[in-house]
PDB file of N, CA and C in Angstrom:
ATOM      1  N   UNK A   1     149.855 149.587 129.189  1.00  0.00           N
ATOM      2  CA  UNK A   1     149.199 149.740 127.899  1.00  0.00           C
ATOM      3  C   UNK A   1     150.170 150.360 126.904  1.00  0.00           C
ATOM      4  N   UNK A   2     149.799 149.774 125.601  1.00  0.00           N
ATOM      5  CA  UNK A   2     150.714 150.678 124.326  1.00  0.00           C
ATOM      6  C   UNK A   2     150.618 152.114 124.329  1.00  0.00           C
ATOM      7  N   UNK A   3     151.758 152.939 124.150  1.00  0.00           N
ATOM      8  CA  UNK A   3     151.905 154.245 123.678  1.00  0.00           C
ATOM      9  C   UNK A   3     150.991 153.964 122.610  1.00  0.00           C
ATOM     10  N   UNK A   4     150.581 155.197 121.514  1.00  0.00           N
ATOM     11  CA  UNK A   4     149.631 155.127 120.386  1.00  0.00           C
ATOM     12  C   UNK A   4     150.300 156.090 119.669  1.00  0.00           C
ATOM     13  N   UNK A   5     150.615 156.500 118.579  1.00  0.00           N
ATOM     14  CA  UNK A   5     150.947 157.032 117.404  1.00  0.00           C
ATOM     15  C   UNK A   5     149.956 157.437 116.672  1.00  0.00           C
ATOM     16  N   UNK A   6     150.642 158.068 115.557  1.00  0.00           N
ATOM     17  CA  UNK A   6     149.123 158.394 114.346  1.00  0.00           C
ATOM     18  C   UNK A   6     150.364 159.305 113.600  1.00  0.00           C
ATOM     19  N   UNK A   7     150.388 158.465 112.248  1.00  0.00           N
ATOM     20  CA  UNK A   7     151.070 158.820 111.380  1.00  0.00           C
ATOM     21  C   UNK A   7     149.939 159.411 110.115  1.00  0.00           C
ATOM     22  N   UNK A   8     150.341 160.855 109.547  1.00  0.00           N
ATOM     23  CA  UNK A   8     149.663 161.462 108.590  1.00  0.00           C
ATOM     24  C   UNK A   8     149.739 160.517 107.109  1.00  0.00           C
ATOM     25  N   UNK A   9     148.887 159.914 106.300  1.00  0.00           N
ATOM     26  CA  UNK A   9     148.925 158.902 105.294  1.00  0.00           C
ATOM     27  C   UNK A   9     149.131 159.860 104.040  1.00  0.00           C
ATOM     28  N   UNK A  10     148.425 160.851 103.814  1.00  0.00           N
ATOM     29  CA  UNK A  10     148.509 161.689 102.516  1.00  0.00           C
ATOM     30  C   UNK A  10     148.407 163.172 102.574  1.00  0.00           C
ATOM     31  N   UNK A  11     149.120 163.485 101.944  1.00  0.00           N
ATOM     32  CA  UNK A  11     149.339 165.141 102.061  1.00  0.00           C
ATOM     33  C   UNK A  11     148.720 165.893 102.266  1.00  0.00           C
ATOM     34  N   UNK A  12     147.511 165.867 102.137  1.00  0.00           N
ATOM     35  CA  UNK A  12     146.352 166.655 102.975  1.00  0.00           C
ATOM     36  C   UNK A  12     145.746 166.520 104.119  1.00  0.00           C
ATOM     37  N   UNK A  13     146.417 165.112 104.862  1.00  0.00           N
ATOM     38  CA  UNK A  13     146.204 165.393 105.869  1.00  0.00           C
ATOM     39  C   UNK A  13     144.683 164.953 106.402  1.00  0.00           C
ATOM     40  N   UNK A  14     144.012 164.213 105.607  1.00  0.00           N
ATOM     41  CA  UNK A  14     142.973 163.971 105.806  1.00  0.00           C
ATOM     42  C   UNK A  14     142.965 162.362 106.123  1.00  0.00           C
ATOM     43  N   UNK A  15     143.612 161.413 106.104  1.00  0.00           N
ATOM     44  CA  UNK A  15     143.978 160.241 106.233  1.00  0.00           C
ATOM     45  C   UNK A  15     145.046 160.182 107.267  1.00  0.00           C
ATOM     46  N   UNK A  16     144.840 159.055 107.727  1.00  0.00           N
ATOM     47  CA  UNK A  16     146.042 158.708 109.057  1.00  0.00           C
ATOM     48  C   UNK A  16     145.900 157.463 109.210  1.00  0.00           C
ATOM     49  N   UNK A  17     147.152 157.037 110.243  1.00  0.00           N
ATOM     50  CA  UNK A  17     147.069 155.429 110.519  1.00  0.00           C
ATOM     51  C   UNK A  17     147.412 155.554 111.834  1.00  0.00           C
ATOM     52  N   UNK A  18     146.898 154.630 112.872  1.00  0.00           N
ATOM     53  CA  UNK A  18     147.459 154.436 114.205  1.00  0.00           C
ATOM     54  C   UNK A  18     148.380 153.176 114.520  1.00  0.00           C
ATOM     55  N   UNK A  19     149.223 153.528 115.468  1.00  0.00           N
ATOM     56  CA  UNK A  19     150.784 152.703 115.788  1.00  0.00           C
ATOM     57  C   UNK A  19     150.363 152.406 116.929  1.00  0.00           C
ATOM     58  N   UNK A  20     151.023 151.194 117.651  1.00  0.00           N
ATOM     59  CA  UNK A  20     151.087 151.076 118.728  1.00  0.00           C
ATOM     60  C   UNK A  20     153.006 150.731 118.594  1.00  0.00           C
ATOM     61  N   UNK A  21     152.880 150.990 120.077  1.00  0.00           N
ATOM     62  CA  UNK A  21     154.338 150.718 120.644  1.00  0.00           C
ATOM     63  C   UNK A  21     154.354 149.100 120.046  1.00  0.00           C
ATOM     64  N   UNK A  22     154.025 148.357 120.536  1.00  0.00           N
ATOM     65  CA  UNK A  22     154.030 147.235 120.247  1.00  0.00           C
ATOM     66  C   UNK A  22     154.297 146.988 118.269  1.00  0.00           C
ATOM     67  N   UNK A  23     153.443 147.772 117.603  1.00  0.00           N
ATOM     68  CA  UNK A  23     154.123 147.920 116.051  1.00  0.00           C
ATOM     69  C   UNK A  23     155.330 147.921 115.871  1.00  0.00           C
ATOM     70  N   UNK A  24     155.616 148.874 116.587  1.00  0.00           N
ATOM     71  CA  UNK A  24     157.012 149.719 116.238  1.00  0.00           C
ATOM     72  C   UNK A  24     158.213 148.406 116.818  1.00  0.00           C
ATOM     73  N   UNK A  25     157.630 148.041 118.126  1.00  0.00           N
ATOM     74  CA  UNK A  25     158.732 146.865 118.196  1.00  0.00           C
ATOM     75  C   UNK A  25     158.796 145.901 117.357  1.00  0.00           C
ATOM     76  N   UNK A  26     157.680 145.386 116.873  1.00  0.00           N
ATOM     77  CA  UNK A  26     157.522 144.324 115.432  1.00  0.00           C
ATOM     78  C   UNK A  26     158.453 144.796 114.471  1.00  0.00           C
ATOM     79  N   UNK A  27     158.561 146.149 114.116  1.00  0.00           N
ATOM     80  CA  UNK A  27     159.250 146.984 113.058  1.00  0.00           C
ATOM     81  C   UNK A  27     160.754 146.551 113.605  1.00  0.00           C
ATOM     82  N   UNK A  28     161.063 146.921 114.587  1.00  0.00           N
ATOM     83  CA  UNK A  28     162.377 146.784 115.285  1.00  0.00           C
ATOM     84  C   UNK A  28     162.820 145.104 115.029  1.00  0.00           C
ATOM     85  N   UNK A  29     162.103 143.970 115.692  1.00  0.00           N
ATOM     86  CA  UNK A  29     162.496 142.600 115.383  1.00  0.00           C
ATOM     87  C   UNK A  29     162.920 142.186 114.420  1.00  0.00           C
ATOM     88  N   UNK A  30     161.977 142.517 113.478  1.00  0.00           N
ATOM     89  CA  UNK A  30     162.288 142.028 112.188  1.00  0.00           C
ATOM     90  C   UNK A  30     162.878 142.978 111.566  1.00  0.00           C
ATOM     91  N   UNK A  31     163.604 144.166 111.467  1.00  0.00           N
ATOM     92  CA  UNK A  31     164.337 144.927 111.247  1.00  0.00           C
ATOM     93  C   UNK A  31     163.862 145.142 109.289  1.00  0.00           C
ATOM     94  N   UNK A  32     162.456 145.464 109.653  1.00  0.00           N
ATOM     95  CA  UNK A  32     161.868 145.581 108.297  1.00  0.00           C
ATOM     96  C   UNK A  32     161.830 146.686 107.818  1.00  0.00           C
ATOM     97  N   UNK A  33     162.213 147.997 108.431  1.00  0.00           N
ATOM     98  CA  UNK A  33     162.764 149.078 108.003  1.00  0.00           C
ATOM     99  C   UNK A  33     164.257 149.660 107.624  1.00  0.00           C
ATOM    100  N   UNK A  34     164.944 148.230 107.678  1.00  0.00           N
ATOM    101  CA  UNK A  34     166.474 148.837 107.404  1.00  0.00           C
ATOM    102  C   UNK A  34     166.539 148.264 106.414  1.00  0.00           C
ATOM    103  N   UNK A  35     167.663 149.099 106.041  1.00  0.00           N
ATOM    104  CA  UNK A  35     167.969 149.031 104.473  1.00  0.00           C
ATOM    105  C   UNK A  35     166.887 148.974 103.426  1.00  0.00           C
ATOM    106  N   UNK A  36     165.867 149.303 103.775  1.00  0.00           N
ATOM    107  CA  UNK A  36     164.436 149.488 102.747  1.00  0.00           C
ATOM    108  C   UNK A  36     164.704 150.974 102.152  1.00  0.00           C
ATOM    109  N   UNK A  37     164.968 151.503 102.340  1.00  0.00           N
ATOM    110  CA  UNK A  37     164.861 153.488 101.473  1.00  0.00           C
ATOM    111  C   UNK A  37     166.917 152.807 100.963  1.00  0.00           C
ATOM    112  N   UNK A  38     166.894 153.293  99.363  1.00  0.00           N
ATOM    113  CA  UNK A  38     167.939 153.632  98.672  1.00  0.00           C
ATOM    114  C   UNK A  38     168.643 154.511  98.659  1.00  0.00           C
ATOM    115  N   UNK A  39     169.748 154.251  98.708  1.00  0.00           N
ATOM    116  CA  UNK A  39     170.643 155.690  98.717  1.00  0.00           C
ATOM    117  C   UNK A  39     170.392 156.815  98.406  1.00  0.00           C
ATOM    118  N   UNK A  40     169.009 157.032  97.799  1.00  0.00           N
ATOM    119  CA  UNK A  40     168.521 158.206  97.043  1.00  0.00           C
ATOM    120  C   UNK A  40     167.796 158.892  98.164  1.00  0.00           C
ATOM    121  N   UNK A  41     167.461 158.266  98.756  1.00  0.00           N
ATOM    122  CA  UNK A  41     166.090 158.225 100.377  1.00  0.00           C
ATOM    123  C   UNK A  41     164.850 158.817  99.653  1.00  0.00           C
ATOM    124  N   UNK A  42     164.728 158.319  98.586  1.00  0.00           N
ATOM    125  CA  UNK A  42     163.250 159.092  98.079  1.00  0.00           C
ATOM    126  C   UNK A  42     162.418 157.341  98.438  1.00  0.00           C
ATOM    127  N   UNK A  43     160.684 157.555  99.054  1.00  0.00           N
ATOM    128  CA  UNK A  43     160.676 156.361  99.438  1.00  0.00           C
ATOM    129  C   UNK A  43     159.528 156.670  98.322  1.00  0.00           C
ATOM    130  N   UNK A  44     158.969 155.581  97.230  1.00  0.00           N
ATOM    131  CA  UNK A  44     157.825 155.772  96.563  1.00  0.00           C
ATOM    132  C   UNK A  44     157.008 154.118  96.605  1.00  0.00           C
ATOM    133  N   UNK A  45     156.467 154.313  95.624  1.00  0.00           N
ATOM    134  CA  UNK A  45     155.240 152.502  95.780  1.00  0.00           C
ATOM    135  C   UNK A  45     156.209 151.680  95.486  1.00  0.00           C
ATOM    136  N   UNK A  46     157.140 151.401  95.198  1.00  0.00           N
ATOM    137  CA  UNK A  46     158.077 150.681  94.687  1.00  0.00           C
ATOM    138  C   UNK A  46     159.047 150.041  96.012  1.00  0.00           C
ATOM    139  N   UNK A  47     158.849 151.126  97.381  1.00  0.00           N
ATOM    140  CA  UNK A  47     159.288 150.632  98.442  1.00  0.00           C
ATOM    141  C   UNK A  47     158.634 150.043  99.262  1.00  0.00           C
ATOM    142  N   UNK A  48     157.186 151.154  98.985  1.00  0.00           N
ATOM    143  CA  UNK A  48     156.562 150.573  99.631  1.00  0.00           C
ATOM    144  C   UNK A  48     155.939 148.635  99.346  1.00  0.00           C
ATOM    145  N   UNK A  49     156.063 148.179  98.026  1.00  0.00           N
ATOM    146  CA  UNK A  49     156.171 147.223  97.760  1.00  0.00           C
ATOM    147  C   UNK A  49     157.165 146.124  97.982  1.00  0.00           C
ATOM    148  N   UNK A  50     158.340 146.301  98.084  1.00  0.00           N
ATOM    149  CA  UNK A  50     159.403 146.039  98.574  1.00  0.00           C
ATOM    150  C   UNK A  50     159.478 145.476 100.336  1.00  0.00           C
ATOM    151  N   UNK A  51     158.743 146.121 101.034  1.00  0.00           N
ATOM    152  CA  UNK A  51     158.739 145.760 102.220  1.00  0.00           C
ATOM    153  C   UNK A  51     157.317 144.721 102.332  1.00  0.00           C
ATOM    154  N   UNK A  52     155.995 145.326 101.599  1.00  0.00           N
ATOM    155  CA  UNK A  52     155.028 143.992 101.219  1.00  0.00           C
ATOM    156  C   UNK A  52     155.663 143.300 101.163  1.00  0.00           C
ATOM    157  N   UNK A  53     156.406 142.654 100.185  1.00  0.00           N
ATOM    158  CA  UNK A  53     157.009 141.031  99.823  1.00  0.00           C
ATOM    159  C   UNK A  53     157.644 140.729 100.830  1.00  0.00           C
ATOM    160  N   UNK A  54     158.703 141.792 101.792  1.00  0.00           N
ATOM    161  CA  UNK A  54     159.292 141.806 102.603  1.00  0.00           C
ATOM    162  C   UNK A  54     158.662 140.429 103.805  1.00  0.00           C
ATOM    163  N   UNK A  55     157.513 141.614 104.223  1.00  0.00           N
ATOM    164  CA  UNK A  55     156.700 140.516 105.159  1.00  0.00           C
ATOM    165  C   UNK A  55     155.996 139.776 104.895  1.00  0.00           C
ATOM    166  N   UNK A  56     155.544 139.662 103.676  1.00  0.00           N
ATOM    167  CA  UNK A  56     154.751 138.271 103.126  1.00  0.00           C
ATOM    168  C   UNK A  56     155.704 137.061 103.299  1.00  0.00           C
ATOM    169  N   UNK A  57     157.288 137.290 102.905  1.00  0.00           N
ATOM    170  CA  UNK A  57     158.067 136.203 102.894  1.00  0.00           C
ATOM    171  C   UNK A  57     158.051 135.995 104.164  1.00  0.00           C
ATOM    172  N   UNK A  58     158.254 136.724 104.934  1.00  0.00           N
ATOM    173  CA  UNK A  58     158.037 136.345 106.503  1.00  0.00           C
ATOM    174  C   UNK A  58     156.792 135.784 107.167  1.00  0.00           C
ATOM    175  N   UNK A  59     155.908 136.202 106.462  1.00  0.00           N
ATOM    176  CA  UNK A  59     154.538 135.301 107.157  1.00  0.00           C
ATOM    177  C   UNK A  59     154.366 133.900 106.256  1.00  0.00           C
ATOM    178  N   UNK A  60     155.194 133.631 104.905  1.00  0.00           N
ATOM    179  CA  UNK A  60     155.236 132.406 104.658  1.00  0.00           C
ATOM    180  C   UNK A  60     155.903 131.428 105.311  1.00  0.00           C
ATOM    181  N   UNK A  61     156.925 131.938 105.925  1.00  0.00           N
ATOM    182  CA  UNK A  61     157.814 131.475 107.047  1.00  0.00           C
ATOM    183  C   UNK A  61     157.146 130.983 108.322  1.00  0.00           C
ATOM    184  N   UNK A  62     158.221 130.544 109.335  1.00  0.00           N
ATOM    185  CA  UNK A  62     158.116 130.509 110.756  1.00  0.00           C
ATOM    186  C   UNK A  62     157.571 131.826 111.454  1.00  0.00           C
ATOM    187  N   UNK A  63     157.627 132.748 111.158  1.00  0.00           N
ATOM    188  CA  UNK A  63     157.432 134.110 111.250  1.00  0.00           C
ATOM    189  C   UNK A  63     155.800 134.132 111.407  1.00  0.00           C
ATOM    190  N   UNK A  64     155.250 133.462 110.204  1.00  0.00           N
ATOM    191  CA  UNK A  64     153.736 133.541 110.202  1.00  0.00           C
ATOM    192  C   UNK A  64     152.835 133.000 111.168  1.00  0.00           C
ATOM    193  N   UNK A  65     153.849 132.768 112.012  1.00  0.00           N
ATOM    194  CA  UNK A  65     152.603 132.119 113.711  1.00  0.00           C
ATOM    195  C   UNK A  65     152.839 133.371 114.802  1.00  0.00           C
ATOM    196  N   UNK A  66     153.788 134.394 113.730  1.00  0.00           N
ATOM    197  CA  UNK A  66     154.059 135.758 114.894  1.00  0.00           C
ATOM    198  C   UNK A  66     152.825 136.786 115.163  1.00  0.00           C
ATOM    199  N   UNK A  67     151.742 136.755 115.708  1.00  0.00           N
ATOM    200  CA  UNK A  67     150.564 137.147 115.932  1.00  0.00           C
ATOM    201  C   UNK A  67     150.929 139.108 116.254  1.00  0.00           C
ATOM    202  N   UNK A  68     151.853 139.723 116.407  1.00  0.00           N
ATOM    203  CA  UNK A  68     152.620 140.395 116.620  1.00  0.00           C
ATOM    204  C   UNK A  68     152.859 141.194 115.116  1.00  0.00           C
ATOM    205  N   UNK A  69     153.073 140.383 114.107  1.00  0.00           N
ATOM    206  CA  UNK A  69     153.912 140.668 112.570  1.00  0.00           C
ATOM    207  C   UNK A  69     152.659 140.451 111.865  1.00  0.00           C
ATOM    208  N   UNK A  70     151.535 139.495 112.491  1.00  0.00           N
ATOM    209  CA  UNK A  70     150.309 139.967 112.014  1.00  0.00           C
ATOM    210  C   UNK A  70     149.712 140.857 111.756  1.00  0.00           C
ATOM    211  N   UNK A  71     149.404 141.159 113.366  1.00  0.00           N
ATOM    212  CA  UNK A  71     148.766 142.451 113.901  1.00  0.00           C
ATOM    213  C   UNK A  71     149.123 143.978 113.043  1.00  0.00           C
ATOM    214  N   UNK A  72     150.838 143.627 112.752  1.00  0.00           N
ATOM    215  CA  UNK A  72     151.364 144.843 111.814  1.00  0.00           C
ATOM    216  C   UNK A  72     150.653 144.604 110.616  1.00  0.00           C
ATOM    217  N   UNK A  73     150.636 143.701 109.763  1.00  0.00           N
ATOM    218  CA  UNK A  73     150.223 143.796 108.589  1.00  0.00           C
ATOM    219  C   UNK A  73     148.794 144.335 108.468  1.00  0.00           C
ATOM    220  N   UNK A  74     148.260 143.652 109.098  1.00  0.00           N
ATOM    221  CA  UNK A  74     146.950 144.084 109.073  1.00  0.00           C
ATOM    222  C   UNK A  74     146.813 145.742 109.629  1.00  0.00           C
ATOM    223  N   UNK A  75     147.245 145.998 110.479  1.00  0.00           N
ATOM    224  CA  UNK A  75     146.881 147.711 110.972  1.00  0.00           C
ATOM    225  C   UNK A  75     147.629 148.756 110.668  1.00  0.00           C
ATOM    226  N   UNK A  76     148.665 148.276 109.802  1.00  0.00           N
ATOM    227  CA  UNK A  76     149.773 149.712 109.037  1.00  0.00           C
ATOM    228  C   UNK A  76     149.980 149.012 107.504  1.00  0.00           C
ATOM    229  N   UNK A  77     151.345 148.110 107.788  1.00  0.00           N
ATOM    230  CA  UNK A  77     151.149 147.908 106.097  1.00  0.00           C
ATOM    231  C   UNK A  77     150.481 147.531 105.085  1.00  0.00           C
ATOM    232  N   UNK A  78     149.368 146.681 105.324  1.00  0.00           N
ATOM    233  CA  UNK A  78     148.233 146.825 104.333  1.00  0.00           C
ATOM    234  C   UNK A  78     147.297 147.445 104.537  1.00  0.00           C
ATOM    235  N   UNK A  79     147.374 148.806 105.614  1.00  0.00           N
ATOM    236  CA  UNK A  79     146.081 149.550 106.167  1.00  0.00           C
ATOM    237  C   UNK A  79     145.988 150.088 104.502  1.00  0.00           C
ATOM    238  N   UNK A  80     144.172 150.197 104.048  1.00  0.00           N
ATOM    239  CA  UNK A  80     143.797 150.547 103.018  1.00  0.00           C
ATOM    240  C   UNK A  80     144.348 152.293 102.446  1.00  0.00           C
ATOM    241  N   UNK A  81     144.863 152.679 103.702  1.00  0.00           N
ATOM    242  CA  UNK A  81     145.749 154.231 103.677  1.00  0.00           C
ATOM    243  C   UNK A  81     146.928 154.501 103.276  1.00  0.00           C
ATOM    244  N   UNK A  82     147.469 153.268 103.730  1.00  0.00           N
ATOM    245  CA  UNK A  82     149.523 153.009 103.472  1.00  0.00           C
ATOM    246  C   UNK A  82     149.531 153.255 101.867  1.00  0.00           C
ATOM    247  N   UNK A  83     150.058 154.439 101.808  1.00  0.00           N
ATOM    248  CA  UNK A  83     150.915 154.486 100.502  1.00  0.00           C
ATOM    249  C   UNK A  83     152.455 154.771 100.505  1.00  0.00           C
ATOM    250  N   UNK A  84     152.945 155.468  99.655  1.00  0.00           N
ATOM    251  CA  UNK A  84     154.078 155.850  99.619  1.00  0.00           C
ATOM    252  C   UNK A  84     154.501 156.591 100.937  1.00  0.00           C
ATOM    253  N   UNK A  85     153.767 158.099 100.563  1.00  0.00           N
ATOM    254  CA  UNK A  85     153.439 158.858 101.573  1.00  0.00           C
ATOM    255  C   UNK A  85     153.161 158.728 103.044  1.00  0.00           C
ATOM    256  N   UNK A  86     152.450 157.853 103.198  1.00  0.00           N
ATOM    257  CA  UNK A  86     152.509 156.982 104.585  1.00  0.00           C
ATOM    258  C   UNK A  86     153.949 156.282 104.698  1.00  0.00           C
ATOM    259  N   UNK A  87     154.273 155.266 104.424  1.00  0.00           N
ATOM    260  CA  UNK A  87     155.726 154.684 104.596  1.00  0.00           C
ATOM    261  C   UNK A  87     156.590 155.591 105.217  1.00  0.00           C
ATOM    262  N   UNK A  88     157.201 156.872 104.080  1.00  0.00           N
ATOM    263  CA  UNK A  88     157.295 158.112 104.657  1.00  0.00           C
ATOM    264  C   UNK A  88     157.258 158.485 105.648  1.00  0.00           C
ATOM    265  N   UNK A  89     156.478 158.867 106.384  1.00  0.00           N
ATOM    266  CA  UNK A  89     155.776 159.222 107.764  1.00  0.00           C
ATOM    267  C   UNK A  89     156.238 157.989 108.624  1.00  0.00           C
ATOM    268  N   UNK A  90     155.872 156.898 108.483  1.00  0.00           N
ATOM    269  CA  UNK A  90     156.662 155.648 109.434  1.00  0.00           C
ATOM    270  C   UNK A  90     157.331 156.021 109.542  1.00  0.00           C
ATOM    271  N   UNK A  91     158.657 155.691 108.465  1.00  0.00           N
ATOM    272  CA  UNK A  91     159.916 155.485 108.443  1.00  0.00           C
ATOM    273  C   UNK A  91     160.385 157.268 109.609  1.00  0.00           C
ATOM    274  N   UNK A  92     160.187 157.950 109.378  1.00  0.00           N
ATOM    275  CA  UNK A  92     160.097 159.092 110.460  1.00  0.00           C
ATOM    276  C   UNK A  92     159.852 158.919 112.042  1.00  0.00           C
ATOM    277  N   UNK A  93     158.965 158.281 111.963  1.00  0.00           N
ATOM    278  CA  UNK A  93     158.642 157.733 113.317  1.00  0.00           C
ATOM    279  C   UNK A  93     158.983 156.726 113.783  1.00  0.00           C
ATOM    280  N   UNK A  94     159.510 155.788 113.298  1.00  0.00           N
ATOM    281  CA  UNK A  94     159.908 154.864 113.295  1.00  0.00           C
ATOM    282  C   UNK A  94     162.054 155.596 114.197  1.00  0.00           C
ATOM    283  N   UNK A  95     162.151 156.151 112.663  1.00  0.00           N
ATOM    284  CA  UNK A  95     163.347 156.692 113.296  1.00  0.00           C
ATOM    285  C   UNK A  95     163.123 157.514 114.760  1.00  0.00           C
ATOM    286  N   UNK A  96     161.930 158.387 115.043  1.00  0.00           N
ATOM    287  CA  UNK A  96     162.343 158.953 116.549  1.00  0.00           C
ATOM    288  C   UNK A  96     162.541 158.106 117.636  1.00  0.00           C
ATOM    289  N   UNK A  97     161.251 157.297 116.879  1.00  0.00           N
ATOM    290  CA  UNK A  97     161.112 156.495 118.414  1.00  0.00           C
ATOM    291  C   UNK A  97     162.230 155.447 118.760  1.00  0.00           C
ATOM    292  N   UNK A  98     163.153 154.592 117.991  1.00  0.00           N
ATOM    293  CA  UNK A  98     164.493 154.433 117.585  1.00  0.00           C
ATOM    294  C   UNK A  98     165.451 155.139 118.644  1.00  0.00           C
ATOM    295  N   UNK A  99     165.716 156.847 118.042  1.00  0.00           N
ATOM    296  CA  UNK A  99     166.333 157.654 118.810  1.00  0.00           C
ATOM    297  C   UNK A  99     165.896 157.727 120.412  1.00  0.00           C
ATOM    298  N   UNK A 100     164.838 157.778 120.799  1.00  0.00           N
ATOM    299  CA  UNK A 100     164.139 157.783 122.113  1.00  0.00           C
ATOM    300  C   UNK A 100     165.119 156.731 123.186  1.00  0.00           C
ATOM    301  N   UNK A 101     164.292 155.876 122.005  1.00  0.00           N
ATOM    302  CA  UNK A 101     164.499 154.451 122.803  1.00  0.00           C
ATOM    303  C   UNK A 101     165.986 153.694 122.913  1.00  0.00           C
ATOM    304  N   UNK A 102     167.109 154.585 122.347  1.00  0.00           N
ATOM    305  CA  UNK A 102     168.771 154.300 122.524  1.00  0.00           C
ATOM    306  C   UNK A 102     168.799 155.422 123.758  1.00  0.00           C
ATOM    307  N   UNK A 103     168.194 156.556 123.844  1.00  0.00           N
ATOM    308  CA  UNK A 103     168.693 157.504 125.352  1.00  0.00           C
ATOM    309  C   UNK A 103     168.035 156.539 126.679  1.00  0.00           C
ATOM    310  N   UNK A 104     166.872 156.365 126.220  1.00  0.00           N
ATOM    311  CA  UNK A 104     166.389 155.536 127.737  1.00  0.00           C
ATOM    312  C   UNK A 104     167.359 154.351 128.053  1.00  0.00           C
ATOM    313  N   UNK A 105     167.562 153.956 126.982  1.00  0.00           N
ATOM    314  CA  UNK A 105     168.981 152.920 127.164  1.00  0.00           C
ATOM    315  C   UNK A 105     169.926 153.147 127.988  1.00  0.00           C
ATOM    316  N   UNK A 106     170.182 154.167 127.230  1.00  0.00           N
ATOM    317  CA  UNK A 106     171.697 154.772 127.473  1.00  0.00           C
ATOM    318  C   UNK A 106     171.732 154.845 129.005  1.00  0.00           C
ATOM    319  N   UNK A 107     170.443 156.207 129.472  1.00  0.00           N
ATOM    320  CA  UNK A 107     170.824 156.302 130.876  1.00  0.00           C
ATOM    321  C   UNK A 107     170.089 155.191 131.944  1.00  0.00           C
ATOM    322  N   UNK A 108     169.601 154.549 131.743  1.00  0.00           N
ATOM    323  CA  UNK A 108     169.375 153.316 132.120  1.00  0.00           C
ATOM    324  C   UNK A 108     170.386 152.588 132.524  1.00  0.00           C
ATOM    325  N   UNK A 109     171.650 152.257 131.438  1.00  0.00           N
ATOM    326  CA  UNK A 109     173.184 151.480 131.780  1.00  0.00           C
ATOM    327  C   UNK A 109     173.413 152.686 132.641  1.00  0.00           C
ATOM    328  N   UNK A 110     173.627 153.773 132.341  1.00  0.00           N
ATOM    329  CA  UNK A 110     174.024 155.027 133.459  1.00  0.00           C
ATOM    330  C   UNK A 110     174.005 154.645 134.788  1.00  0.00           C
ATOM    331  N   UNK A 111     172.502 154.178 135.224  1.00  0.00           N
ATOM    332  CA  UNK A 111     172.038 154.629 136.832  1.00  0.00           C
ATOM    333  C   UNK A 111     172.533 152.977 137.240  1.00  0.00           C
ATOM    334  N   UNK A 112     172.192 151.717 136.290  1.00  0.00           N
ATOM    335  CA  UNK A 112     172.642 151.036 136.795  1.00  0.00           C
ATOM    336  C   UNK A 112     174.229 150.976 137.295  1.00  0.00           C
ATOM    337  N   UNK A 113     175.734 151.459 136.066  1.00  0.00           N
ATOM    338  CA  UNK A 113     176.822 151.819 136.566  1.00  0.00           C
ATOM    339  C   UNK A 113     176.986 152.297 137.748  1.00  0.00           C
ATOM    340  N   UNK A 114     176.126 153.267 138.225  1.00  0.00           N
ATOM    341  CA  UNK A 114     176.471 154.370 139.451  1.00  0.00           C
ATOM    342  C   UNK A 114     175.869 153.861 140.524  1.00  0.00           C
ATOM    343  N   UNK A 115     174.748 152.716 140.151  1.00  0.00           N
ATOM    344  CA  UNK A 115     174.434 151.766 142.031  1.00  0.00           C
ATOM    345  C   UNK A 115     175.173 150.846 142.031  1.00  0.00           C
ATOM    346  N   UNK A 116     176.197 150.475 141.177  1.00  0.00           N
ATOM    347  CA  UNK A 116     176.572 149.165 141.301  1.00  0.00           C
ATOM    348  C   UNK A 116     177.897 149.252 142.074  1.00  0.00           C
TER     349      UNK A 116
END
């Protein structure tokens, strides 16, 4: 079963969105979080719009039979919560789980090197 997440949507804390592992790999495929935040790294509606069109162009595509890139749109980036502030919070989580998921790598090649 998916890990589950829950990213805080607005500063009080009273809004949230839930992730699945499976999101986050959608995020990863289509590599719809890179290069989205500007050199400035301030992320506002303007990014968050930016990645909308992002995956709309992709679900106009071959992309749009990806039931997967669906599933994202519908349960994070057009969740009625996703704002700026949310993105934010992704892009955070997005980065740990990122970081996580290069160590399990890492020692993974490790143990395989050392039985082989």
């Amino acid at each position: 079963m998916d890990n589950m997440y829950k990213i805080q949507a607005n500063a009080s804390g009273t809004r949230s969105i839930e992730l699945s592992e499976t999101h986050l790999e959608t995020i990863h495929r289509y590599q719809l979080l890179d290069h989205l935040v500007g050199s400035n790294g301030i992320i506002d509606e303007g990014v968050l719009d930016k990645l909308k069109l992002t995956v709309r162009s992709l679900l106009s595509g071959e992309s749009g039979q990806d039931h997967d890139l669906l599933d994202l749109c519908l349960d994070v980036i057009y969740h009625s919560n996703m704002k700026a502030f949310g993105l934010g919070r992704l892009v955070e989580l997005y980065s740990e789980w990122q970081s996580k998921r290069a160590m399990v790598e890492r020692s993974d090649t490790e143990e395989n090197k050392a039985t082989d």
